[in-house]
C-alpha atoms as a PDB file:
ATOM      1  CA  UNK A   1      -8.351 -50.257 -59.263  1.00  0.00           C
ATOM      2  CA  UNK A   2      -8.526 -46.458 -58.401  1.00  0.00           C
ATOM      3  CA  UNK A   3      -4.928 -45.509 -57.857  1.00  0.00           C
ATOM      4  CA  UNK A   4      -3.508 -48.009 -60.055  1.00  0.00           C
ATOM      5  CA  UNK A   5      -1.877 -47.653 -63.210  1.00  0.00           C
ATOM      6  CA  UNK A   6      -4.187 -49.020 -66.198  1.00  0.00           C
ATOM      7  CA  UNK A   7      -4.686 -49.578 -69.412  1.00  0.00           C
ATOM      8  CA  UNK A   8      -8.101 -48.799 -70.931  1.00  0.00           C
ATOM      9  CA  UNK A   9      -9.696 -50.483 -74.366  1.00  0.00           C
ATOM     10  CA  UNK A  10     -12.274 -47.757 -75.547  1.00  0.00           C
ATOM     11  CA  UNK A  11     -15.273 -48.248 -78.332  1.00  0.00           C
ATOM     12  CA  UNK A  12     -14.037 -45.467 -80.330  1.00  0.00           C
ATOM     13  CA  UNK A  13     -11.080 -43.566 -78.642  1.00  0.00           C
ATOM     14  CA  UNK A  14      -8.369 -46.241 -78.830  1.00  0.00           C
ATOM     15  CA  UNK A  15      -6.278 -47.736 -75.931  1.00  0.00           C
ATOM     16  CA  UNK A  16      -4.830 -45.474 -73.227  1.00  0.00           C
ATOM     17  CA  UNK A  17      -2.870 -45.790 -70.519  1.00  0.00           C
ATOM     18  CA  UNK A  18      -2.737 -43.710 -67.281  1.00  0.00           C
ATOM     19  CA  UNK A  19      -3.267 -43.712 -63.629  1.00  0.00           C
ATOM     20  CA  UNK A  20      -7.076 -44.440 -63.144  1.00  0.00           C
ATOM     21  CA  UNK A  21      -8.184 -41.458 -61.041  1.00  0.00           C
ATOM     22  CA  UNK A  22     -12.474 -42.730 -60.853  1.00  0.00           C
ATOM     23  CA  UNK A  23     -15.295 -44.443 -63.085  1.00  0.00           C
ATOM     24  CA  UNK A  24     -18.643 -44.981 -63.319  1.00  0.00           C
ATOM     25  CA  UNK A  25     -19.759 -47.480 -65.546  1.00  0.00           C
ATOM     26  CA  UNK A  26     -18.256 -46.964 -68.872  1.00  0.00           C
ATOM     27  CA  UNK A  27     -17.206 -43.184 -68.358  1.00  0.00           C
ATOM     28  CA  UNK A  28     -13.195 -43.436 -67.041  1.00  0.00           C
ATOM     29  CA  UNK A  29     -10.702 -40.512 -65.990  1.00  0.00           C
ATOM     30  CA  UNK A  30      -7.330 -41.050 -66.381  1.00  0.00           C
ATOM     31  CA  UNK A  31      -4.731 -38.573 -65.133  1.00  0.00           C
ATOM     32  CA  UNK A  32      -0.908 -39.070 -66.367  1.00  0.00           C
ATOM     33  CA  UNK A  33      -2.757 -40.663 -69.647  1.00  0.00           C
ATOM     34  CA  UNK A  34      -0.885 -41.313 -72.916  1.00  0.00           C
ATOM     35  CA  UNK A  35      -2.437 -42.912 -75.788  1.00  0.00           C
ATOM     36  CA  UNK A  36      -0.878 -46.001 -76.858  1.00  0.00           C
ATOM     37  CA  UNK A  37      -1.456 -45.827 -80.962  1.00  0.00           C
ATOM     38  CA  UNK A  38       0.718 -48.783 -82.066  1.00  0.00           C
ATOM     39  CA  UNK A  39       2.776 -51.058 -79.881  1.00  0.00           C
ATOM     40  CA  UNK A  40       5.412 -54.271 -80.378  1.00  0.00           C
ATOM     41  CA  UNK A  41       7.006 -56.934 -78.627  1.00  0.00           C
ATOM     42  CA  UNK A  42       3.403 -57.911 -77.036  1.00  0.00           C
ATOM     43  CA  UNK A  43       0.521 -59.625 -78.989  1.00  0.00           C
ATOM     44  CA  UNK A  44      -2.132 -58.499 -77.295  1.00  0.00           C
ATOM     45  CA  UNK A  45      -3.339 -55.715 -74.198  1.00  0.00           C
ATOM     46  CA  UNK A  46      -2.833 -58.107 -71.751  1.00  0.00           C
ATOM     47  CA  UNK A  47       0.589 -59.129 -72.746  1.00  0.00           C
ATOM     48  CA  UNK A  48       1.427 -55.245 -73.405  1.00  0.00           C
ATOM     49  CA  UNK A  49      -0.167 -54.248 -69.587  1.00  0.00           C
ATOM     50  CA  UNK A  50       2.116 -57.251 -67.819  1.00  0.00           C
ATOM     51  CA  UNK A  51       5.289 -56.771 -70.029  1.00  0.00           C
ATOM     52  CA  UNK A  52       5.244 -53.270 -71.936  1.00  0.00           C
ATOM     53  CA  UNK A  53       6.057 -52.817 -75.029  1.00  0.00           C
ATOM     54  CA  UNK A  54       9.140 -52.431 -77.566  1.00  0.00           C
ATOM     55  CA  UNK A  55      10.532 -49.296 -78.282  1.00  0.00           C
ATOM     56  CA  UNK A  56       9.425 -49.539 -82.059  1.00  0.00           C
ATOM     57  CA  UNK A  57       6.005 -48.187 -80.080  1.00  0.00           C
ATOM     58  CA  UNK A  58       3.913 -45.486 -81.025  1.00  0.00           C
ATOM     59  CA  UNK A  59       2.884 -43.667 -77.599  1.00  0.00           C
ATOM     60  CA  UNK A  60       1.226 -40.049 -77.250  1.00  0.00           C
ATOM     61  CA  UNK A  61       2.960 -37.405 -74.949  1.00  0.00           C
ATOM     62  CA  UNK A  62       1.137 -37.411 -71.516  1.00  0.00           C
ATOM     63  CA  UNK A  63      -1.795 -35.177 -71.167  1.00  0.00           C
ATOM     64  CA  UNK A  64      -2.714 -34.118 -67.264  1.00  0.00           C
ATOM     65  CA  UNK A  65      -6.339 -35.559 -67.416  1.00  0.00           C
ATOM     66  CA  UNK A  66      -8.103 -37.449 -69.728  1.00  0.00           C
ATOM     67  CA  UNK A  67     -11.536 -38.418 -69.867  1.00  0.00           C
ATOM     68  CA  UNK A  68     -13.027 -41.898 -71.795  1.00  0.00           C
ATOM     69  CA  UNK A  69     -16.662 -42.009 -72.390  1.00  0.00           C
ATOM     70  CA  UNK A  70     -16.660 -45.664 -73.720  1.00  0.00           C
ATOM     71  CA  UNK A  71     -14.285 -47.844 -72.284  1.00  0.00           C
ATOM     72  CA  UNK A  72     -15.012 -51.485 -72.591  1.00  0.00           C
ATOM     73  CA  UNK A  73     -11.934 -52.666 -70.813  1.00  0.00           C
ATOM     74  CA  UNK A  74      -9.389 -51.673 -67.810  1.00  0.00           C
ATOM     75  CA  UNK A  75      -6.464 -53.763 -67.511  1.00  0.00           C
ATOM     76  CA  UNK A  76      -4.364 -52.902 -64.454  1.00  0.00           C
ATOM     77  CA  UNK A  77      -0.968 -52.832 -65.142  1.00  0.00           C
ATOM     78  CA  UNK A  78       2.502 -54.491 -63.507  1.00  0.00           C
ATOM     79  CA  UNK A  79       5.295 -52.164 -62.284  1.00  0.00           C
ATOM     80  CA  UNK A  80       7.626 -53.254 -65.069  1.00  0.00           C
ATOM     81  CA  UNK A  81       5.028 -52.646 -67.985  1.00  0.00           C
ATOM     82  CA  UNK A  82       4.049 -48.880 -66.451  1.00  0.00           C
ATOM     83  CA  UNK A  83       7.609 -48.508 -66.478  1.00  0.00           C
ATOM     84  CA  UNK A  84       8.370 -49.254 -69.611  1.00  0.00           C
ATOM     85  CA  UNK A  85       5.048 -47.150 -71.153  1.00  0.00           C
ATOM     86  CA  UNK A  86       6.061 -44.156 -68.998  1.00  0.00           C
ATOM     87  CA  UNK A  87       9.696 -44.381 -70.336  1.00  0.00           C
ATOM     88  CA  UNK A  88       8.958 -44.388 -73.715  1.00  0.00           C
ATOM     89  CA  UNK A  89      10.057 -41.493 -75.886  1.00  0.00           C
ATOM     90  CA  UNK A  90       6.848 -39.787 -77.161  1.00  0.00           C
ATOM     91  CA  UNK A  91       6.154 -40.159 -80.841  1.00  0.00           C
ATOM     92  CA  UNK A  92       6.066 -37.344 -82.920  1.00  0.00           C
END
C-alpha cells in the first residue's frame, strides 16, 4: 500500500488520513496527513475510506509528515473518498 492514499486507526492517536509513505509493523509515516477527529455521512472507517465523508466533518489542516507509533489498522482509500477528505475545509 506504499504510495496509496490511507486511512490509519491508531491505539491512542486517533484516525488519520494521508499518503502512506513506509511501515514497519505498527510504526506508520504518513506524508500529506490530516487527522480525521469527527466525521458524517459514513458509519464506520471503511464506509468513510470508500465514500468520504459529509461536510459536517471535523478534519485537521494537513501537516507535511506525520509519524504513528500504534496503528492497528490501514485502510486504503478510493479516489472519490481521498477526494472528498482532501477537499474538505479544515476545521478550526
Amino acid at each position: 500500500m506504499i504510495g496509496r492514499d490511507v486511512i490509519v486507526r491508531t491505539y491512542s492517536a486517533g484516525v488519520h488520513f494521508g499518503v502512506l509513505a513506509a511501515q514497519n509493523g505498527t510504526e506508520v509515516r504518513l506524508t500529506d496527513a490530516r487527522r480525521i477527529w469527527y466525521w458524517e455521512g459514513a458509519f464506520t472507517l471503511s464506509a468513510v475510506s470508500q465514500k468520504g465523508v459529509s461536510g459536517k466533518s471535523k478534519l485537521s489542516i494537513a501537516v507535511p509528515e506525520i509519524l504513528l507509533t500504534e496503528a492497528i489498522e490501514i485502510i486504503p482509500c478510493s479516489t472519490e473518498a481521498a477526494a472528498i477528505l482532501r477537499g474538505l475545509k479544515s476545521h478550526e
